[in-house]
PDB file of N, CA and C in Angstrom:
ATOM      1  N   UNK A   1     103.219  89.428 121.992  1.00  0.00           N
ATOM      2  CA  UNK A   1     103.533  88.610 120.836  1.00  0.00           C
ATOM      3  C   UNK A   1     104.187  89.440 119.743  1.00  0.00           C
ATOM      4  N   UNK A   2     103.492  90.612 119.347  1.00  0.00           N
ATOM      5  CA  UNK A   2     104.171  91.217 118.610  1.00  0.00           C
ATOM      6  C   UNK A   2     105.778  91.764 119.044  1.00  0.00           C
ATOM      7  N   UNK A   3     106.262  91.824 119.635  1.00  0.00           N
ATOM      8  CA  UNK A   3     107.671  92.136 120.064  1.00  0.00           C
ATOM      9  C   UNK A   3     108.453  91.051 119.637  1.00  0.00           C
ATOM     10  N   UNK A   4     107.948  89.706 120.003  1.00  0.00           N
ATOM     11  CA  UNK A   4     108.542  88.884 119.397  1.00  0.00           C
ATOM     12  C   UNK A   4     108.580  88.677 118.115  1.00  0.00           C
ATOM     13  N   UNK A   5     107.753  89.610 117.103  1.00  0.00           N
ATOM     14  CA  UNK A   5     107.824  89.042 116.053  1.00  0.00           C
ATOM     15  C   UNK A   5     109.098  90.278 115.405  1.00  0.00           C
ATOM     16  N   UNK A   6     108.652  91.203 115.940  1.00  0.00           N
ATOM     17  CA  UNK A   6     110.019  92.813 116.135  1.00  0.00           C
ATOM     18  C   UNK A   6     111.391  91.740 115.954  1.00  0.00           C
ATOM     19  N   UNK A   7     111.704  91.257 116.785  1.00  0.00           N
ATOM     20  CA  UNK A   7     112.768  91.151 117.605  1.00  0.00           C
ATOM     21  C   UNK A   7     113.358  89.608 115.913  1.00  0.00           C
ATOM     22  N   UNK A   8     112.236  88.826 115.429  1.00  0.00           N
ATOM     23  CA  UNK A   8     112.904  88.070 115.057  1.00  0.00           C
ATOM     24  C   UNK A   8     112.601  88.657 113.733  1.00  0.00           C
ATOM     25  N   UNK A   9     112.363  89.497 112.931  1.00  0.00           N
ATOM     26  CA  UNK A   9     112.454  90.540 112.168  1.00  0.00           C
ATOM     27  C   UNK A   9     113.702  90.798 112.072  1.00  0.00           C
ATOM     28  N   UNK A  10     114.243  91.489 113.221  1.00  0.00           N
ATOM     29  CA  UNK A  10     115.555  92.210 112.937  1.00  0.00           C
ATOM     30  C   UNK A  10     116.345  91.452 113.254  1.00  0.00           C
ATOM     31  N   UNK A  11     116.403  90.174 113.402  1.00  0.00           N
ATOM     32  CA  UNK A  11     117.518  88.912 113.421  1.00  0.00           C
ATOM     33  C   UNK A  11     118.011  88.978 112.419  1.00  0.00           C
ATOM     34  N   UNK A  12     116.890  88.645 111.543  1.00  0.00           N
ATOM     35  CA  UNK A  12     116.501  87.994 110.281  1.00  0.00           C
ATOM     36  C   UNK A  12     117.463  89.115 109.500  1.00  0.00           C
ATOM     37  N   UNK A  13     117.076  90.397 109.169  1.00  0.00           N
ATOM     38  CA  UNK A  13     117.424  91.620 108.764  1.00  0.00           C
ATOM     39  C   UNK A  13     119.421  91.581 109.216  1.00  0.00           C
ATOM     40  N   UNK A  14     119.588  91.509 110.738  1.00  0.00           N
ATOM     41  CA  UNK A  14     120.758  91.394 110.996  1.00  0.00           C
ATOM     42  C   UNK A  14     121.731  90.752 110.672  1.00  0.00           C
ATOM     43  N   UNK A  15     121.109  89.246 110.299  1.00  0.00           N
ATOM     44  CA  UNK A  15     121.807  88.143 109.291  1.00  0.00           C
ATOM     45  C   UNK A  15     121.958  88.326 107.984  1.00  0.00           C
ATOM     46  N   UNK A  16     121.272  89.223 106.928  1.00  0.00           N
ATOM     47  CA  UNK A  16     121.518  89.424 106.055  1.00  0.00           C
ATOM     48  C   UNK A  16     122.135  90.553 106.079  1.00  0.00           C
ATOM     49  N   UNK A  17     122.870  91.679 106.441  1.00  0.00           N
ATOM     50  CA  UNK A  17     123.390  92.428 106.914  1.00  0.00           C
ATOM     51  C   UNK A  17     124.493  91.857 106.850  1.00  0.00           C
ATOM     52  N   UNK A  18     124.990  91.087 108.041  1.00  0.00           N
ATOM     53  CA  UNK A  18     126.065  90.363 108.918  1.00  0.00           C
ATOM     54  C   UNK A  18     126.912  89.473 107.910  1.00  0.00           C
ATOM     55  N   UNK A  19     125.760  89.043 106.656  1.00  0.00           N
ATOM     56  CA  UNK A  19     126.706  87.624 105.947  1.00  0.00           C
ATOM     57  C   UNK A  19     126.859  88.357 104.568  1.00  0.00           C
ATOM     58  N   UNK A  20     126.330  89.498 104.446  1.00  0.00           N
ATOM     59  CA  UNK A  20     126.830  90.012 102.990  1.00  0.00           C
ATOM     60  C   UNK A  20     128.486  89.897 102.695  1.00  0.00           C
ATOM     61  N   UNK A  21     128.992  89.885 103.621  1.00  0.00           N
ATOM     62  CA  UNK A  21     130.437  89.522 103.437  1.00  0.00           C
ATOM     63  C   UNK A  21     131.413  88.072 103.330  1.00  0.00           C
ATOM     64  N   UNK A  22     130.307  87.401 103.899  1.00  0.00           N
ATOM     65  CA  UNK A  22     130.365  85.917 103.619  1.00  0.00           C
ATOM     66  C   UNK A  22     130.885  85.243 102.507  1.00  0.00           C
ATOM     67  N   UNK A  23     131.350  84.204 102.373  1.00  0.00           N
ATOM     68  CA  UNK A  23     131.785  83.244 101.389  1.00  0.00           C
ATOM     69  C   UNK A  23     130.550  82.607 100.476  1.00  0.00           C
ATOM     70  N   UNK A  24     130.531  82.357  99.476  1.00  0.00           N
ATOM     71  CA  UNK A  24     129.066  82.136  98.952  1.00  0.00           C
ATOM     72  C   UNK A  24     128.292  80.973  99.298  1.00  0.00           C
ATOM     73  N   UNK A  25     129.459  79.948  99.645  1.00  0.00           N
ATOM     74  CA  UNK A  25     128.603  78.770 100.169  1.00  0.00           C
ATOM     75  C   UNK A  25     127.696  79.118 101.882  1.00  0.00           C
ATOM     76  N   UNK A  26     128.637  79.772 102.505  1.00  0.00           N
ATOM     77  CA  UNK A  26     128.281  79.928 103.661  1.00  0.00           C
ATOM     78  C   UNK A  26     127.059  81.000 103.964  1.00  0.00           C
ATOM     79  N   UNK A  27     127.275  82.282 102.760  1.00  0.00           N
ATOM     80  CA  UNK A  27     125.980  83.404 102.630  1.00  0.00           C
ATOM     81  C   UNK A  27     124.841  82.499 102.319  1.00  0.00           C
ATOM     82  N   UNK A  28     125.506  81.585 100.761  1.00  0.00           N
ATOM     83  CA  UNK A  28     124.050  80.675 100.589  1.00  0.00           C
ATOM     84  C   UNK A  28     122.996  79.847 101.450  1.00  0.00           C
ATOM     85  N   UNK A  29     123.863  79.260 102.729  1.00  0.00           N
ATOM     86  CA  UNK A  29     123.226  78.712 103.666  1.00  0.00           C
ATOM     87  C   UNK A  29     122.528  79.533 105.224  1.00  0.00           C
ATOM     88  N   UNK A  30     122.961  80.837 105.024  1.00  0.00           N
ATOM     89  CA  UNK A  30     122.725  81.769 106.143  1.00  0.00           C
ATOM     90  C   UNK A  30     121.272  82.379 105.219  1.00  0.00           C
ATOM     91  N   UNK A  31     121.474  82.818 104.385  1.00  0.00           N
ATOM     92  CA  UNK A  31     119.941  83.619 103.664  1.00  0.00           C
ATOM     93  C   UNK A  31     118.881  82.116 103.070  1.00  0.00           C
ATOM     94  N   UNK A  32     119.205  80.847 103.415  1.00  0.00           N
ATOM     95  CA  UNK A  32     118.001  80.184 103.237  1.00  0.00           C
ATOM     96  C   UNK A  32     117.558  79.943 104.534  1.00  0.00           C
ATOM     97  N   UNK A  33     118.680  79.916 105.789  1.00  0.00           N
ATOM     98  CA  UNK A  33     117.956  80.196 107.001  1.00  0.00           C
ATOM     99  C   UNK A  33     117.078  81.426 107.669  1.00  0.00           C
ATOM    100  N   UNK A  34     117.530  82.534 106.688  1.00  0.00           N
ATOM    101  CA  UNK A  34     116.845  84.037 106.906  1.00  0.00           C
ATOM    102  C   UNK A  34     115.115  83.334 106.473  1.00  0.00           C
ATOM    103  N   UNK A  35     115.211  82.643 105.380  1.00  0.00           N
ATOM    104  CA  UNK A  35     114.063  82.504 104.418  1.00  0.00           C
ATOM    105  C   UNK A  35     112.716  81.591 105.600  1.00  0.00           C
ATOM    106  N   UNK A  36     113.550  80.353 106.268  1.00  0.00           N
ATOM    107  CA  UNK A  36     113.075  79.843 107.278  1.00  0.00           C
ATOM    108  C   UNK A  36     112.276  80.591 108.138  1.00  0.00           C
ATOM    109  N   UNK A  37     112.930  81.752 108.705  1.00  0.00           N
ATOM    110  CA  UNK A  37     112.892  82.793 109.852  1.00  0.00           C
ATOM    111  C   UNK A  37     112.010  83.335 109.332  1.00  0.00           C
ATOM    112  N   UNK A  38     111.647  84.281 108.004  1.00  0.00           N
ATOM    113  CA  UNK A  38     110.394  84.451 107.736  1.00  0.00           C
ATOM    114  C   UNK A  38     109.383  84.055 107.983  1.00  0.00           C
ATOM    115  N   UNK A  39     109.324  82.469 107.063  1.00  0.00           N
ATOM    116  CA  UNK A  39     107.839  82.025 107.672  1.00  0.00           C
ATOM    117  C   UNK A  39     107.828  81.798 108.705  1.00  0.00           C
ATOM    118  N   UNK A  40     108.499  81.556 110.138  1.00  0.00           N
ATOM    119  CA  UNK A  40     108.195  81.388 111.136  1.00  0.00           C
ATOM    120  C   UNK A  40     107.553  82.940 111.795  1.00  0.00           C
ATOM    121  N   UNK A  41     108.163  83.666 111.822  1.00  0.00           N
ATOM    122  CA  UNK A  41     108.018  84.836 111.586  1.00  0.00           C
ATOM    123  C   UNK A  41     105.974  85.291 111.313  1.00  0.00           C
ATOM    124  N   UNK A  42     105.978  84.991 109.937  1.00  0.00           N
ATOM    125  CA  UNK A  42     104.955  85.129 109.076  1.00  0.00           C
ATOM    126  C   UNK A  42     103.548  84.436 110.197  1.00  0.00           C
ATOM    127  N   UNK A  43     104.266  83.015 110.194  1.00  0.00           N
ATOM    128  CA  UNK A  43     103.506  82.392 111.115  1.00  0.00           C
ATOM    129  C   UNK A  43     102.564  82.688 112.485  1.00  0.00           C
ATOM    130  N   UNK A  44     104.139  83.632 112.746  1.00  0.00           N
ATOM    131  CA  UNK A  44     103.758  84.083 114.307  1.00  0.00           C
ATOM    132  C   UNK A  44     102.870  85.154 114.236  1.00  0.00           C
ATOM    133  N   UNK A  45     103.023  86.104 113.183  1.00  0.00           N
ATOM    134  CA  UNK A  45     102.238  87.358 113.126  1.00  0.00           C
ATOM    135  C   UNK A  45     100.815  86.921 112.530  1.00  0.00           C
ATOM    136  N   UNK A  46     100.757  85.233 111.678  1.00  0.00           N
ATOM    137  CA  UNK A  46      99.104  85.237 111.614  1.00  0.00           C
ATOM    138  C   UNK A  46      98.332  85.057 112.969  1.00  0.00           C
ATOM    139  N   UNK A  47      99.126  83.690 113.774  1.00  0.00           N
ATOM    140  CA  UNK A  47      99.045  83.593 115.336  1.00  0.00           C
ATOM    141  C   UNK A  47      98.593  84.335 115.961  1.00  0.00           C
ATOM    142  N   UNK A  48      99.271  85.939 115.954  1.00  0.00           N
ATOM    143  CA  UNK A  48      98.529  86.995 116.975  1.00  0.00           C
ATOM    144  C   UNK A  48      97.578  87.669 116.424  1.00  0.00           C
ATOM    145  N   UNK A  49      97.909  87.710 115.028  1.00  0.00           N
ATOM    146  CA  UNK A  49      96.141  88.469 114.320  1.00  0.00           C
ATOM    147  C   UNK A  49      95.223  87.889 114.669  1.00  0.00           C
ATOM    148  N   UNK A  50      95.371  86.568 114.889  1.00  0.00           N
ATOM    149  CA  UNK A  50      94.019  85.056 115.154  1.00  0.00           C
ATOM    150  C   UNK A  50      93.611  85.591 116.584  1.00  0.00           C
ATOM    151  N   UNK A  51      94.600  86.097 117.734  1.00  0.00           N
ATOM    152  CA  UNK A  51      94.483  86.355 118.904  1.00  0.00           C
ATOM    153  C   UNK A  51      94.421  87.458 119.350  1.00  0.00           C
ATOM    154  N   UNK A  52      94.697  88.222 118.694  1.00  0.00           N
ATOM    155  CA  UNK A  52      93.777  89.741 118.861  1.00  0.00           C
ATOM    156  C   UNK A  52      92.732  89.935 119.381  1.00  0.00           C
ATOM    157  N   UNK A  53      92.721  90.838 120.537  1.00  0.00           N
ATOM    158  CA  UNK A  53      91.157  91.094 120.895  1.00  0.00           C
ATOM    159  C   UNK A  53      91.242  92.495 121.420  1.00  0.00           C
ATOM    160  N   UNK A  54      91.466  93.007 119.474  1.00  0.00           N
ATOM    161  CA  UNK A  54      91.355  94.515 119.683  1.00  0.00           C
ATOM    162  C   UNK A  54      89.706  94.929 119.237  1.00  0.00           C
ATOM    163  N   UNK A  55      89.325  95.684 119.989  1.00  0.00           N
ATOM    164  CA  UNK A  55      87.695  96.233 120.153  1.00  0.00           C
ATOM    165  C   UNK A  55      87.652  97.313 118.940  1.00  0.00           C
ATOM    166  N   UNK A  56      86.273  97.095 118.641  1.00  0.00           N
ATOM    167  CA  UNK A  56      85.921  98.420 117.390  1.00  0.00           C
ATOM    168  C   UNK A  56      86.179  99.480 118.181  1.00  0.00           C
ATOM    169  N   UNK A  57      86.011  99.886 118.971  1.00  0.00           N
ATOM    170  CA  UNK A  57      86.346 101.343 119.512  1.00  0.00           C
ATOM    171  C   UNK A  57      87.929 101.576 119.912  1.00  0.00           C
ATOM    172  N   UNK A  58      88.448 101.120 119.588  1.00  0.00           N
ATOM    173  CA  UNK A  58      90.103 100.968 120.341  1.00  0.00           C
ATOM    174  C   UNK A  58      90.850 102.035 118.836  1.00  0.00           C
ATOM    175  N   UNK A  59      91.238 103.141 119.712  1.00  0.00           N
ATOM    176  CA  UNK A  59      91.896 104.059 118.386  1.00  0.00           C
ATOM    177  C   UNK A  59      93.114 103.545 117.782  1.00  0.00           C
ATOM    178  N   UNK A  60      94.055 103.068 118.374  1.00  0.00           N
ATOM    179  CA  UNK A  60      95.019 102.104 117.768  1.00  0.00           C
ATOM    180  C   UNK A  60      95.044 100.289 117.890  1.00  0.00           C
ATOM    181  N   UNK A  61      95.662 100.019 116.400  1.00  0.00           N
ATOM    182  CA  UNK A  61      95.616  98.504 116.523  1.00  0.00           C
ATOM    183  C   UNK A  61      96.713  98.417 115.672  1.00  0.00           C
ATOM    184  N   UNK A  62      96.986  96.992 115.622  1.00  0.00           N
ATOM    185  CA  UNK A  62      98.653  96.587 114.771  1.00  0.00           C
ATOM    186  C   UNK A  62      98.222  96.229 113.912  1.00  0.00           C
ATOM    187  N   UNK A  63      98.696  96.791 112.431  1.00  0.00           N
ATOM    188  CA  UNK A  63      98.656  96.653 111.302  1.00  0.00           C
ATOM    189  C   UNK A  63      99.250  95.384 110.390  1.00  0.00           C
ATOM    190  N   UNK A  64      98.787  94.086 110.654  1.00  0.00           N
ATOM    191  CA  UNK A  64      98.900  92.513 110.358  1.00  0.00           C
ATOM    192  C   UNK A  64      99.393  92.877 108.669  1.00  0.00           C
ATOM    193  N   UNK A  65      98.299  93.296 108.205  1.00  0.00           N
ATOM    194  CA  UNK A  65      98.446  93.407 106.299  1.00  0.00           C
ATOM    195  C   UNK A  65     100.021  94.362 106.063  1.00  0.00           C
ATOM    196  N   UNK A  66      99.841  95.086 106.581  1.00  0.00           N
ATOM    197  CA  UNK A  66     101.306  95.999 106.363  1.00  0.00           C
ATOM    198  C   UNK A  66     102.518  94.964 106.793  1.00  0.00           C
ATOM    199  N   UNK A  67     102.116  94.338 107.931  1.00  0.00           N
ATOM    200  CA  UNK A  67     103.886  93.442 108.347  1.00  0.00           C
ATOM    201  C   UNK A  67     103.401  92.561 107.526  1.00  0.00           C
ATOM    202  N   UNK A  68     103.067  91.796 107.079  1.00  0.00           N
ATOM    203  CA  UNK A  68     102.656  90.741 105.890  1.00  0.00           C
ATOM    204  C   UNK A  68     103.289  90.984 104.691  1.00  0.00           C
ATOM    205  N   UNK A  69     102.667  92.125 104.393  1.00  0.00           N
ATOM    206  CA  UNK A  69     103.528  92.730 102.974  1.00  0.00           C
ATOM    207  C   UNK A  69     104.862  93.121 103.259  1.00  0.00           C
ATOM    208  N   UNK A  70     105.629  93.532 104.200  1.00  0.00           N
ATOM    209  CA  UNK A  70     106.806  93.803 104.995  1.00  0.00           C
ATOM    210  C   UNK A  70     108.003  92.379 104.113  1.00  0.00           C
ATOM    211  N   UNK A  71     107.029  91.571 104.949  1.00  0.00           N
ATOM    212  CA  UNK A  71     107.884  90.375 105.204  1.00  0.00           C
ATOM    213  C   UNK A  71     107.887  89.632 103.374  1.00  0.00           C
ATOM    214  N   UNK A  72     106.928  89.628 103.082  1.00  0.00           N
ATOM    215  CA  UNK A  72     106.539  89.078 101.595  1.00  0.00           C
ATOM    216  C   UNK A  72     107.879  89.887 100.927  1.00  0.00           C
ATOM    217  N   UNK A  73     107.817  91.193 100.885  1.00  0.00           N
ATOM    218  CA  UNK A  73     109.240  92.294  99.953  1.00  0.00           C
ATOM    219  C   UNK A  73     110.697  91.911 100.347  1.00  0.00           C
ATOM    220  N   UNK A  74     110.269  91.319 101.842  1.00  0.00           N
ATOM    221  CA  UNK A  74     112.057  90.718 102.081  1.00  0.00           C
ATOM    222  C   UNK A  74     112.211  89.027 101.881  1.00  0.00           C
ATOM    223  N   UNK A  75     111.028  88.515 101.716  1.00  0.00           N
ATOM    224  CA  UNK A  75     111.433  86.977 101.262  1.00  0.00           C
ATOM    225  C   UNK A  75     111.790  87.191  99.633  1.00  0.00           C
ATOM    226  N   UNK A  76     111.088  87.930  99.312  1.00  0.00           N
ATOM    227  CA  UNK A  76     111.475  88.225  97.405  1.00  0.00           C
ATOM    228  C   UNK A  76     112.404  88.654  96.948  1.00  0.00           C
ATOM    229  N   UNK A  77     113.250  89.499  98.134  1.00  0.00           N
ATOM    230  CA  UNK A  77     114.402  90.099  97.632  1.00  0.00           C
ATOM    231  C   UNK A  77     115.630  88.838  98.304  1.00  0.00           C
ATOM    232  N   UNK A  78     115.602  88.456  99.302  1.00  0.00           N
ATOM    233  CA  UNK A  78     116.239  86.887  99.359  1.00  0.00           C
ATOM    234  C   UNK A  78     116.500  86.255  98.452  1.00  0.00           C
ATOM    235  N   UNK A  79     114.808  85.859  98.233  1.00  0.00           N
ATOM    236  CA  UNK A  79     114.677  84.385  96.887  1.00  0.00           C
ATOM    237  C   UNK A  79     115.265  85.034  95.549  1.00  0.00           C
ATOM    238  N   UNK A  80     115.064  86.922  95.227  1.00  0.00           N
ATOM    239  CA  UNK A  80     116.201  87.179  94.153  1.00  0.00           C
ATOM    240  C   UNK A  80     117.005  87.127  94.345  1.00  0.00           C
ATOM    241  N   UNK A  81     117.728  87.490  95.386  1.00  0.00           N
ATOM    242  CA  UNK A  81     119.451  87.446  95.213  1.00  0.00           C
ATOM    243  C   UNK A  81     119.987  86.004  95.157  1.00  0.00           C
ATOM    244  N   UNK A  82     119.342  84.919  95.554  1.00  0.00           N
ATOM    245  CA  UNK A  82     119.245  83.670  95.937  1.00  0.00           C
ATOM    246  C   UNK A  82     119.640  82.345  94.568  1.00  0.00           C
ATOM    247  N   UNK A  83     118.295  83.030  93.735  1.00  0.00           N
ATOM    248  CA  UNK A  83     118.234  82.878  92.506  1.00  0.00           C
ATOM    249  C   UNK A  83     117.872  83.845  91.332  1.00  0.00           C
ATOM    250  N   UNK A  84     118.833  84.889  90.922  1.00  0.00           N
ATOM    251  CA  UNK A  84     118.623  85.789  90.106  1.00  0.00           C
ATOM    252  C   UNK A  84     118.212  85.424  88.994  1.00  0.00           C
ATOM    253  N   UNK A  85     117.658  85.948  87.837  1.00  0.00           N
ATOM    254  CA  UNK A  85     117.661  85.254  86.823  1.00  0.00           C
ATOM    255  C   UNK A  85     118.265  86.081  85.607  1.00  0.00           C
ATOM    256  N   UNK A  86     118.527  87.484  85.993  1.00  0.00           N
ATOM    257  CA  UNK A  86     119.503  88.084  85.237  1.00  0.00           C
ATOM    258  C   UNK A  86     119.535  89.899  85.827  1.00  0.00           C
ATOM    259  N   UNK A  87     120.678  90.178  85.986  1.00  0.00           N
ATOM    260  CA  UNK A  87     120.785  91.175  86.384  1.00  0.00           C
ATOM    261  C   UNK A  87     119.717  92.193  86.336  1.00  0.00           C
ATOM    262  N   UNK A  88     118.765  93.070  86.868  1.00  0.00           N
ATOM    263  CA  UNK A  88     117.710  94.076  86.722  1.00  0.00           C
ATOM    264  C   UNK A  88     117.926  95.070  88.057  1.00  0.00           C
ATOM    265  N   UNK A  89     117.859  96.153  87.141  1.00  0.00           N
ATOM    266  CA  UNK A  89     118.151  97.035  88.439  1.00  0.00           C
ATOM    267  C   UNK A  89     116.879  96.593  89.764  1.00  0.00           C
ATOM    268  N   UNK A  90     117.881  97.451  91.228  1.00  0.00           N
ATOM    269  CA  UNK A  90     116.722  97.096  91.750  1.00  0.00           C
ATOM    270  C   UNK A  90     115.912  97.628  92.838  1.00  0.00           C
ATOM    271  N   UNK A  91     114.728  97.671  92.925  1.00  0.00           N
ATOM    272  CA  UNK A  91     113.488  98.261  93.258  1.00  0.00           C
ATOM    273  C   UNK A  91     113.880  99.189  94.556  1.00  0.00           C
ATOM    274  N   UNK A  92     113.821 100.043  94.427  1.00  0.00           N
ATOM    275  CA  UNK A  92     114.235 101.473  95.427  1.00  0.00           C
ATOM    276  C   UNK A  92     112.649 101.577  96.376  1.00  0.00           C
ATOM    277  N   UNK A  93     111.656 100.593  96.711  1.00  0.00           N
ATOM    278  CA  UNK A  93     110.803 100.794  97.432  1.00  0.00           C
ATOM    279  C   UNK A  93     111.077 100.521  98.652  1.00  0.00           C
ATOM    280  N   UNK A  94     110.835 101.189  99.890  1.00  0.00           N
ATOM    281  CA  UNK A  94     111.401 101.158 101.666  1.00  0.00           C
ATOM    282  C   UNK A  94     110.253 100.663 102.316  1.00  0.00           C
ATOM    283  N   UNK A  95     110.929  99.571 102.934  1.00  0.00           N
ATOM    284  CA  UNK A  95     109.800  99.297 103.896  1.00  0.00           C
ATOM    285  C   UNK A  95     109.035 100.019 104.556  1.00  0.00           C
ATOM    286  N   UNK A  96     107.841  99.855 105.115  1.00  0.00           N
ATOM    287  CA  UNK A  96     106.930 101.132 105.481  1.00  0.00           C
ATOM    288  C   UNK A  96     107.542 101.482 106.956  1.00  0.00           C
ATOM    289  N   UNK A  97     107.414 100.207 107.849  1.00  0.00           N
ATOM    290  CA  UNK A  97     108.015 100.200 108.931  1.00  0.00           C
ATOM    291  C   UNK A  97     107.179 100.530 110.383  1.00  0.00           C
ATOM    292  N   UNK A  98     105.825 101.496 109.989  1.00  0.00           N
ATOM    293  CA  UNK A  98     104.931 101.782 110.781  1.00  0.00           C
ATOM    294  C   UNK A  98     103.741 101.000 110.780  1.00  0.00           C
ATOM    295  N   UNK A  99     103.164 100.442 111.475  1.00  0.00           N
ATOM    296  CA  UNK A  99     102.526  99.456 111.693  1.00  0.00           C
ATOM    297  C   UNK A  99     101.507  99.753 112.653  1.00  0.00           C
ATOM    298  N   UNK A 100     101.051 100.748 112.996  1.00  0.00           N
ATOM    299  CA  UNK A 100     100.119 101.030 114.003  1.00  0.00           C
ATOM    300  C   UNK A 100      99.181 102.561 113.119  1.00  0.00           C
ATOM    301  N   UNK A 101      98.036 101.214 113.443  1.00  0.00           N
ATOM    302  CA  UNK A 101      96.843 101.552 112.895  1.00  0.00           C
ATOM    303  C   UNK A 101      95.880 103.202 113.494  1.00  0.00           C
ATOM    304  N   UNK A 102      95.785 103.749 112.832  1.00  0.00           N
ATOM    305  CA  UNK A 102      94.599 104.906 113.987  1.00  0.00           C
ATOM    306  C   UNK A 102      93.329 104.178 113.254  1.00  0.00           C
ATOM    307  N   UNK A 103      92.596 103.855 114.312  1.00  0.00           N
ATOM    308  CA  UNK A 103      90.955 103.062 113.364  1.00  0.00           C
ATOM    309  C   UNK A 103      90.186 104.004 113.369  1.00  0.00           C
ATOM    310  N   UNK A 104      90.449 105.401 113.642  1.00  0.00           N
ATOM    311  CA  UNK A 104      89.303 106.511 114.093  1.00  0.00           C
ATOM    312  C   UNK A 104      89.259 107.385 112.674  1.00  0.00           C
ATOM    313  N   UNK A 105      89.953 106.730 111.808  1.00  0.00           N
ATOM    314  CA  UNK A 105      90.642 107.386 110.890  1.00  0.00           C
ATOM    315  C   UNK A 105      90.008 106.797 109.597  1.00  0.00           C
ATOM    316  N   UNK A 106      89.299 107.377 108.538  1.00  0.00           N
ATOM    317  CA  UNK A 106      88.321 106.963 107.669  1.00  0.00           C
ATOM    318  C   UNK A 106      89.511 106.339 106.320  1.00  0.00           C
ATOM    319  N   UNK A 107      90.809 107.105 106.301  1.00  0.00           N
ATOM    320  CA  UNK A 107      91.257 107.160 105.024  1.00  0.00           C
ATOM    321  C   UNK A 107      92.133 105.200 105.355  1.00  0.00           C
ATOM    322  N   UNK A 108      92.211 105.431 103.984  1.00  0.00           N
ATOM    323  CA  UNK A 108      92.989 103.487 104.132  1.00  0.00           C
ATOM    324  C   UNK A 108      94.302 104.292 103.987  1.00  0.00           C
ATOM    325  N   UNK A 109      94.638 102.706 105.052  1.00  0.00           N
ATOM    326  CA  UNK A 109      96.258 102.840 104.443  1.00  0.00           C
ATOM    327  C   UNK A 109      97.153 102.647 103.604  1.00  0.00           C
ATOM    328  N   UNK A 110      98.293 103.550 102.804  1.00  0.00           N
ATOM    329  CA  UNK A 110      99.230 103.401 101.627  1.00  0.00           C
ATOM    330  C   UNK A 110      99.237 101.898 100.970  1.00  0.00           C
TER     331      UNK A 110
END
C-alpha cells in the first residue's frame, strides 16, 4: 500500500513541476487536481496506518505522522500559490522525505 501512496505522491509533485509553465487557466485547473490527489493520497495513507500490523518488537515501521505532515506542507503551498494573499517570502523548509521509523530507538522524531 505504501508504494502506492510513493508513486501517487510523485504524480502529484510531477504535475506541479510539469504545469509551472502552463497558461493560468489551465495551471489553475491542474494544481486543484494536484489538491484532489492529496486527499486521496492522505486517505490512502490513513487506510494503511488503520491496516498495519506492525508488532512492538519490529525495529522498523512507516512513519504515518511524518507523510501526513509531508502532504499537509504541499497542500499549503498549493492552496498559497492558488490563493495568495500578498506576496511573503517563502518558507525554505524541505520535506523530510524519510519515513522509516527505527522503534528500538528511544529519541522522537524531528
Amino acid at each position: 500500500m505504501s508504494t502506492t501512496v510513493f508513486r501517487c505522491l510523485l504524480l502529484s509533485l510531477a504535475i506541479i513541476h510539469g504545469s509551472s509553465y502552463a497558461a493560468s487557466a489551465h495551471e489553475h485547473e491542474q494544481l486543484n487536481l494536484v489538491q484532489q490527489q492529496l486527499d486521496t493520497i492522505e486517505r490512502l495513507a490513513t487506510q494503511a496506518e488503520a491496516a498495519s500490523t506492525a508488532e512492538p518488537d519490529d525495529r522498523y515501521r512507516f512513519d504515518y505522522p511524518r507523510l501526513t505532515q509531508d502532504i499537509q506542507r504541499i497542500r499549503h503551498g498549493v492552496q498559497g500559490y492558488l490563493s495568495p494573499s500578498r506576496a511573503q517570502p517563502r518558507d525554505s523548509t524541505e520535506l523530510v522525505g524519510d519515513y522509516r521509523l527505527d522503534t528500538q530507538s528511544v529519541e522522537p522524531p524531528p
